[in-house]
Protein backbone atom coordinates (compact mmCIF):
# COMPACT_ATOMS: atom_id res chain seq x y z
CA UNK A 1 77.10 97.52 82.08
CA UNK A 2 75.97 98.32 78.42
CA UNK A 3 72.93 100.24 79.67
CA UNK A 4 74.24 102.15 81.78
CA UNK A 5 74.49 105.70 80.80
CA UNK A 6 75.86 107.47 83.30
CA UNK A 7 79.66 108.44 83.72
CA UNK A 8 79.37 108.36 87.43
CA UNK A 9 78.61 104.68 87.62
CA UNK A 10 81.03 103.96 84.15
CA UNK A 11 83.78 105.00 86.63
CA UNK A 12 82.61 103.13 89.13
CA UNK A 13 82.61 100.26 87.51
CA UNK A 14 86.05 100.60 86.19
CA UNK A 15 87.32 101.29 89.93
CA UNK A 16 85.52 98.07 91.24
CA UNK A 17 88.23 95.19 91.83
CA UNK A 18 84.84 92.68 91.62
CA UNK A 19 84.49 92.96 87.95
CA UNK A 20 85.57 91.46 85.27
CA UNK A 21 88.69 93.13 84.00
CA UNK A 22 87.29 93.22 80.56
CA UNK A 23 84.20 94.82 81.51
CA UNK A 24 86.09 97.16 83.72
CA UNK A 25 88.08 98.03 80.81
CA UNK A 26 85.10 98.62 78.38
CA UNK A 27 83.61 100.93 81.09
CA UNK A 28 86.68 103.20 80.93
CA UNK A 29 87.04 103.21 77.02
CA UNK A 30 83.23 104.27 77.16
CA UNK A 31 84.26 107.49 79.28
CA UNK A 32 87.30 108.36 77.01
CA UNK A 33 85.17 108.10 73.99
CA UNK A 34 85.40 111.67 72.30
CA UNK A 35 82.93 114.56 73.83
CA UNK A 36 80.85 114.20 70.87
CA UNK A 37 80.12 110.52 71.06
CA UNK A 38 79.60 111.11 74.60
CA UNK A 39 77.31 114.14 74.27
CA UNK A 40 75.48 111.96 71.94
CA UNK A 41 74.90 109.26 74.89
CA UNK A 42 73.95 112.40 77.01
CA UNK A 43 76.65 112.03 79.55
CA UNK A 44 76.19 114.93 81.97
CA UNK A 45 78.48 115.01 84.52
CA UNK A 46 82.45 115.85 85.13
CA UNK A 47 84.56 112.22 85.30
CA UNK A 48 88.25 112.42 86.29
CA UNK A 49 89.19 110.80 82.77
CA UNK A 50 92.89 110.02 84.71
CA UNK A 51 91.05 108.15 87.69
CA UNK A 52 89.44 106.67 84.76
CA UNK A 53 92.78 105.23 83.39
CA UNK A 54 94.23 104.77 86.45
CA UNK A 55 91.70 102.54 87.96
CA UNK A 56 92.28 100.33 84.89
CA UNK A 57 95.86 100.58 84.50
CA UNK A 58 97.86 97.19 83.65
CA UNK A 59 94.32 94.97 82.95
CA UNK A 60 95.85 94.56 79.25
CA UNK A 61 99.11 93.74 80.34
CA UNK A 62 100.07 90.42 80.93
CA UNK A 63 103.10 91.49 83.12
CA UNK A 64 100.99 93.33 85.22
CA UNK A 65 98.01 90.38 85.43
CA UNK A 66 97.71 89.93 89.27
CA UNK A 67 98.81 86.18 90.01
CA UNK A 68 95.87 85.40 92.63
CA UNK A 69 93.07 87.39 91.02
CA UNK A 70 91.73 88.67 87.96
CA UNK A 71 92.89 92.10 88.36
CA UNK A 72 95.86 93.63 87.76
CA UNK A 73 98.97 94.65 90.15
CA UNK A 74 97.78 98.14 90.60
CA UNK A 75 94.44 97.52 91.92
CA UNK A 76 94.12 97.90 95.39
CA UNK A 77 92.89 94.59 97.04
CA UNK A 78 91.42 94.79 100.13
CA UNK A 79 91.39 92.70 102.93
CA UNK A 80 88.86 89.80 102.96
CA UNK A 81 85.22 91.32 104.05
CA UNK A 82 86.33 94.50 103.89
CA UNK A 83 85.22 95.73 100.82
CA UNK A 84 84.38 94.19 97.17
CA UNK A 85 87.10 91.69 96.06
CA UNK A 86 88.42 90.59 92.62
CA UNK A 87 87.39 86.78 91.46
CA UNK A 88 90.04 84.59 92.73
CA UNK A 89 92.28 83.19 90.09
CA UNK A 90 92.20 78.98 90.03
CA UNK A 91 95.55 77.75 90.67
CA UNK A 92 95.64 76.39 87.01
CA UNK A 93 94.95 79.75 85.28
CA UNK A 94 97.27 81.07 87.87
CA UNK A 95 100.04 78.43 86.51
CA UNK A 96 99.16 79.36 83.04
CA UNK A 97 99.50 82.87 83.90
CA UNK A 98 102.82 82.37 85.47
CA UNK A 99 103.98 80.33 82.26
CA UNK A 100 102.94 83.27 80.23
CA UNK A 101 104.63 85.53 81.73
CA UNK A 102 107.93 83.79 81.68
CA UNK A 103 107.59 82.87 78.08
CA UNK A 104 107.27 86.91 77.13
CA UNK A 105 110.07 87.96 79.54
C-alpha cells in the first residue's frame, strides 16, 4: 500500500472491508494530505475526499469496532462469497473487545 501512488486505488483501498483497518486508515490520511504534498506525489486524478472519510469512518473508535470483524460498524459487510470480507475477529479478541468497550462506557 506504500507504493502505491495513485488516488484511485488509495480509495480503494480504504473502501475494501478485507484490509486491515489500519492500513485502510493510512490509505485515507494519504488522500487528505494537503494538495501540495499530494501534488508532490503526483496524484492526478479527482477523489471524493468524503467517500474517503466515510469509507473509514469509526476504524479509530473503539465504540464503533465491529464485534465479529476487524472493521468497524459502518462498513458494509457482505454476505459470505459475495464480495471481499473483513478478517474475522477470534472469539478472544472479540471478548477483549467487548470488555473494552464496557470499561469506556
Amino acid at each position: 500500500m506504500h507504493a502505491i501512488d495513485n488516488e484511485a486505488a488509495l480509495a480503494a483501498w480504504a473502501a475494501d472491508v478485507s484490509r486491515l483497518p489500519e492500513s485502510r486508515l493510512h490509505a485515507a490520511e494519504r488522500i487528505m494530505q494537503p494538495a501540495a504534498e499530494r501534488e508532490a506525489r503526483r496524484f492526478r486524478q479527482t477523489i471524493d475526499v468524503e467517500k474517503v472519510r466515510a469509507s473509514v469512518t469509526g476504524l479509530g473508535n473503539l465504540q464503533r469496532a465491529h464485534p465479529g470483524f476487524y472493521a468497524s460498524l459502518f462498513d458494509p459487510v457482505p454476505p459470505p462469497g459475495e464480495g471481499p470480507q473483513p478478517a474475522r475477529r477470534p472469539a478472544a479478541h472479540a471478548e477483549a473487545l467487548s470488555a473494552a468497550q464496557e470499561a469506556t462506557r
